[in-house]
Protein backbone atom coordinates (compact mmCIF):
# COMPACT_ATOMS: atom_id res chain seq x y z
CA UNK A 1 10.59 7.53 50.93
CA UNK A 2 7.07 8.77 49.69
CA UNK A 3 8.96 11.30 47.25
CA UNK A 4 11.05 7.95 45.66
CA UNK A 5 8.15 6.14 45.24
CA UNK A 6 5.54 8.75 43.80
CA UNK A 7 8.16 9.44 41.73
CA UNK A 8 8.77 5.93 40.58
CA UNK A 9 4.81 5.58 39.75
CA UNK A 10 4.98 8.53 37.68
CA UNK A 11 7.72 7.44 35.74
CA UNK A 12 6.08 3.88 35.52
CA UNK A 13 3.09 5.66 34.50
CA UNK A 14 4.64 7.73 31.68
CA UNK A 15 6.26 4.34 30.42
CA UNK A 16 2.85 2.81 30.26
CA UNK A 17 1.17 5.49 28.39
CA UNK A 18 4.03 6.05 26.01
CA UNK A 19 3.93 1.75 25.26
CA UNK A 20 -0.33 2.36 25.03
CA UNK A 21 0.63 4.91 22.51
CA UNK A 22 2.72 2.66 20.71
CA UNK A 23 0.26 0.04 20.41
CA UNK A 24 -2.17 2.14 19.41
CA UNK A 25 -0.24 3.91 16.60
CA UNK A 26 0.59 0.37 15.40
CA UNK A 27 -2.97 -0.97 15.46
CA UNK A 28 -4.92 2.13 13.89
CA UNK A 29 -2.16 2.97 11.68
CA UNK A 30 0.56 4.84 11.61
CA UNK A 31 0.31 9.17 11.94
CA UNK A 32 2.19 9.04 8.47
CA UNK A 33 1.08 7.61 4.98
CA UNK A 34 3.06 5.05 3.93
CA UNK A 35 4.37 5.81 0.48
CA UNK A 36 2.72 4.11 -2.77
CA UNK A 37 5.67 2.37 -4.26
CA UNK A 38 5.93 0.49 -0.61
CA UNK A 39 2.21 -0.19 -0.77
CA UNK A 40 2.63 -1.14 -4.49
CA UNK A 41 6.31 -3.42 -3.53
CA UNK A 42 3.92 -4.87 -0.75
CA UNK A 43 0.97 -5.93 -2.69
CA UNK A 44 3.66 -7.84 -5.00
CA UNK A 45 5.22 -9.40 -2.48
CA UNK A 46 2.01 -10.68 -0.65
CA UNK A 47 0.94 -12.01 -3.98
CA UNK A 48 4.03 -13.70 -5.40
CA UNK A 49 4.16 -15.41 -1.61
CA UNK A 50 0.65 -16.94 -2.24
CA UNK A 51 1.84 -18.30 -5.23
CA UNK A 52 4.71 -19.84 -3.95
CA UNK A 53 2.68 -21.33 -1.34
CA UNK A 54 0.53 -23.14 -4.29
CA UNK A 55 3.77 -24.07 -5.93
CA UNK A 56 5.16 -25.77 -2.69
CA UNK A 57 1.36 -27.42 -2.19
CA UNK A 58 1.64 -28.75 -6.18
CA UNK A 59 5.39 -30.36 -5.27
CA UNK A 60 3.61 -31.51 -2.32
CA UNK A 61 1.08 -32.93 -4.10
CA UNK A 62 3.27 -34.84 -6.41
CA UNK A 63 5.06 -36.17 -4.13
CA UNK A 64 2.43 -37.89 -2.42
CA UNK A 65 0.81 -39.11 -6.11
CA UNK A 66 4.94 -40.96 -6.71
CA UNK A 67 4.11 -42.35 -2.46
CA UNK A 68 0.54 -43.69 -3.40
CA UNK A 69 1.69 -45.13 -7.10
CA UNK A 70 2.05 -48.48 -5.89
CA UNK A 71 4.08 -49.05 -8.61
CA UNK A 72 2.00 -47.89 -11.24
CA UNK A 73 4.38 -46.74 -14.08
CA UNK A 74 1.64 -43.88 -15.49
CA UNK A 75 1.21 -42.85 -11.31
CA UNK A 76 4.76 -42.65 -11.48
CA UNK A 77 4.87 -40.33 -14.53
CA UNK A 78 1.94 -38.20 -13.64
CA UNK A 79 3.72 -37.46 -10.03
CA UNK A 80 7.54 -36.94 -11.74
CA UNK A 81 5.68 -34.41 -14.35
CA UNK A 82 3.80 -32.52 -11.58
CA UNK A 83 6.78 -32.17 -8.92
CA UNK A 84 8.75 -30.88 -12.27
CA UNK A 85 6.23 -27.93 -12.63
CA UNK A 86 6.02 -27.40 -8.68
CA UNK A 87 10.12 -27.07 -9.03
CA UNK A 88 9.89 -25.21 -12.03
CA UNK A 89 6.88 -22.83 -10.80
CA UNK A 90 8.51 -22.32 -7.37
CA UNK A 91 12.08 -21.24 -9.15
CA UNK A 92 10.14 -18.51 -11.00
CA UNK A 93 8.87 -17.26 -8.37
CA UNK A 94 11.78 -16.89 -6.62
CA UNK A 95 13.35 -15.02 -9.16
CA UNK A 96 10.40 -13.08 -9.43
CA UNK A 97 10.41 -12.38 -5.94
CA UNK A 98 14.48 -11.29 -6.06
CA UNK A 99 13.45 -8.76 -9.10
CA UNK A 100 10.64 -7.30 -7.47
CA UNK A 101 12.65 -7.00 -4.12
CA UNK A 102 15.45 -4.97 -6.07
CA UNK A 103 12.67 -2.73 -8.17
CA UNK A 104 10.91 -1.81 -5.15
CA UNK A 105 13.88 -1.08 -3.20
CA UNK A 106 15.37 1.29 -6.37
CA UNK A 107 12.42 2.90 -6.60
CA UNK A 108 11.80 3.59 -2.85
CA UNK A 109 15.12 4.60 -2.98
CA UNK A 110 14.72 6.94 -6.03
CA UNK A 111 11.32 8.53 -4.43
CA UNK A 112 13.63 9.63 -0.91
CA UNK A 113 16.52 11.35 -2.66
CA UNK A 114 16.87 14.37 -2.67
């Protein structure tokens, strides 16, 4: 019975330190550079998301001018106009975001082959 359970603590203790590892790998960084077109495809990809965020916050925006126009015909205009560049902004982005998804990806996958 002793032999069972010292050997189930050892086991339990190799999981644990092979999961600290883990974590620790994952917070400090990994043990190999990550490659520059995947930082490069990654620093596009953060940015064209913040934009899209500011695109969605300017349809957003417009939205609530056309809800607080009270019927005011130029209120009215002014919120149409802005939720048309918020539409427009955010479908450019998207396709921006679908070209630099297949760039990145063709030229990560032109830097592995050998």
């Amino acid at each position: 019975m002793s032999v069972l359970g010292r050997e189930l603590a050892v086991t339990g203790f190799q999981k644990l330190q092979e999961s600290l590892g883990n974590v620790g790998e994952k917070a400090f960084g990994t043990k190999t550079p990550t490659p520059l077109p995947i930082v490069v495809g990654q620093l596009i990809k953060t940015f064209i998301a913040l934009l899209a965020v500011i695109f969605l916050g300017l349809t957003i925006y417009g939205g609530y001018l056309w809800l607080t126009a009270r019927g005011n015909e130029q209120m009215v205009e002014k919120a149409k106009e802005t939720i048309k560049a918020g539409v427009i902004g955010l479908i450019i982005i998207l396709s921006a975001y679908a070209i630099a998804t297949y760039v990145v990806g063709a030229l990560v996958g032109a830097a592995f082959k050998v």
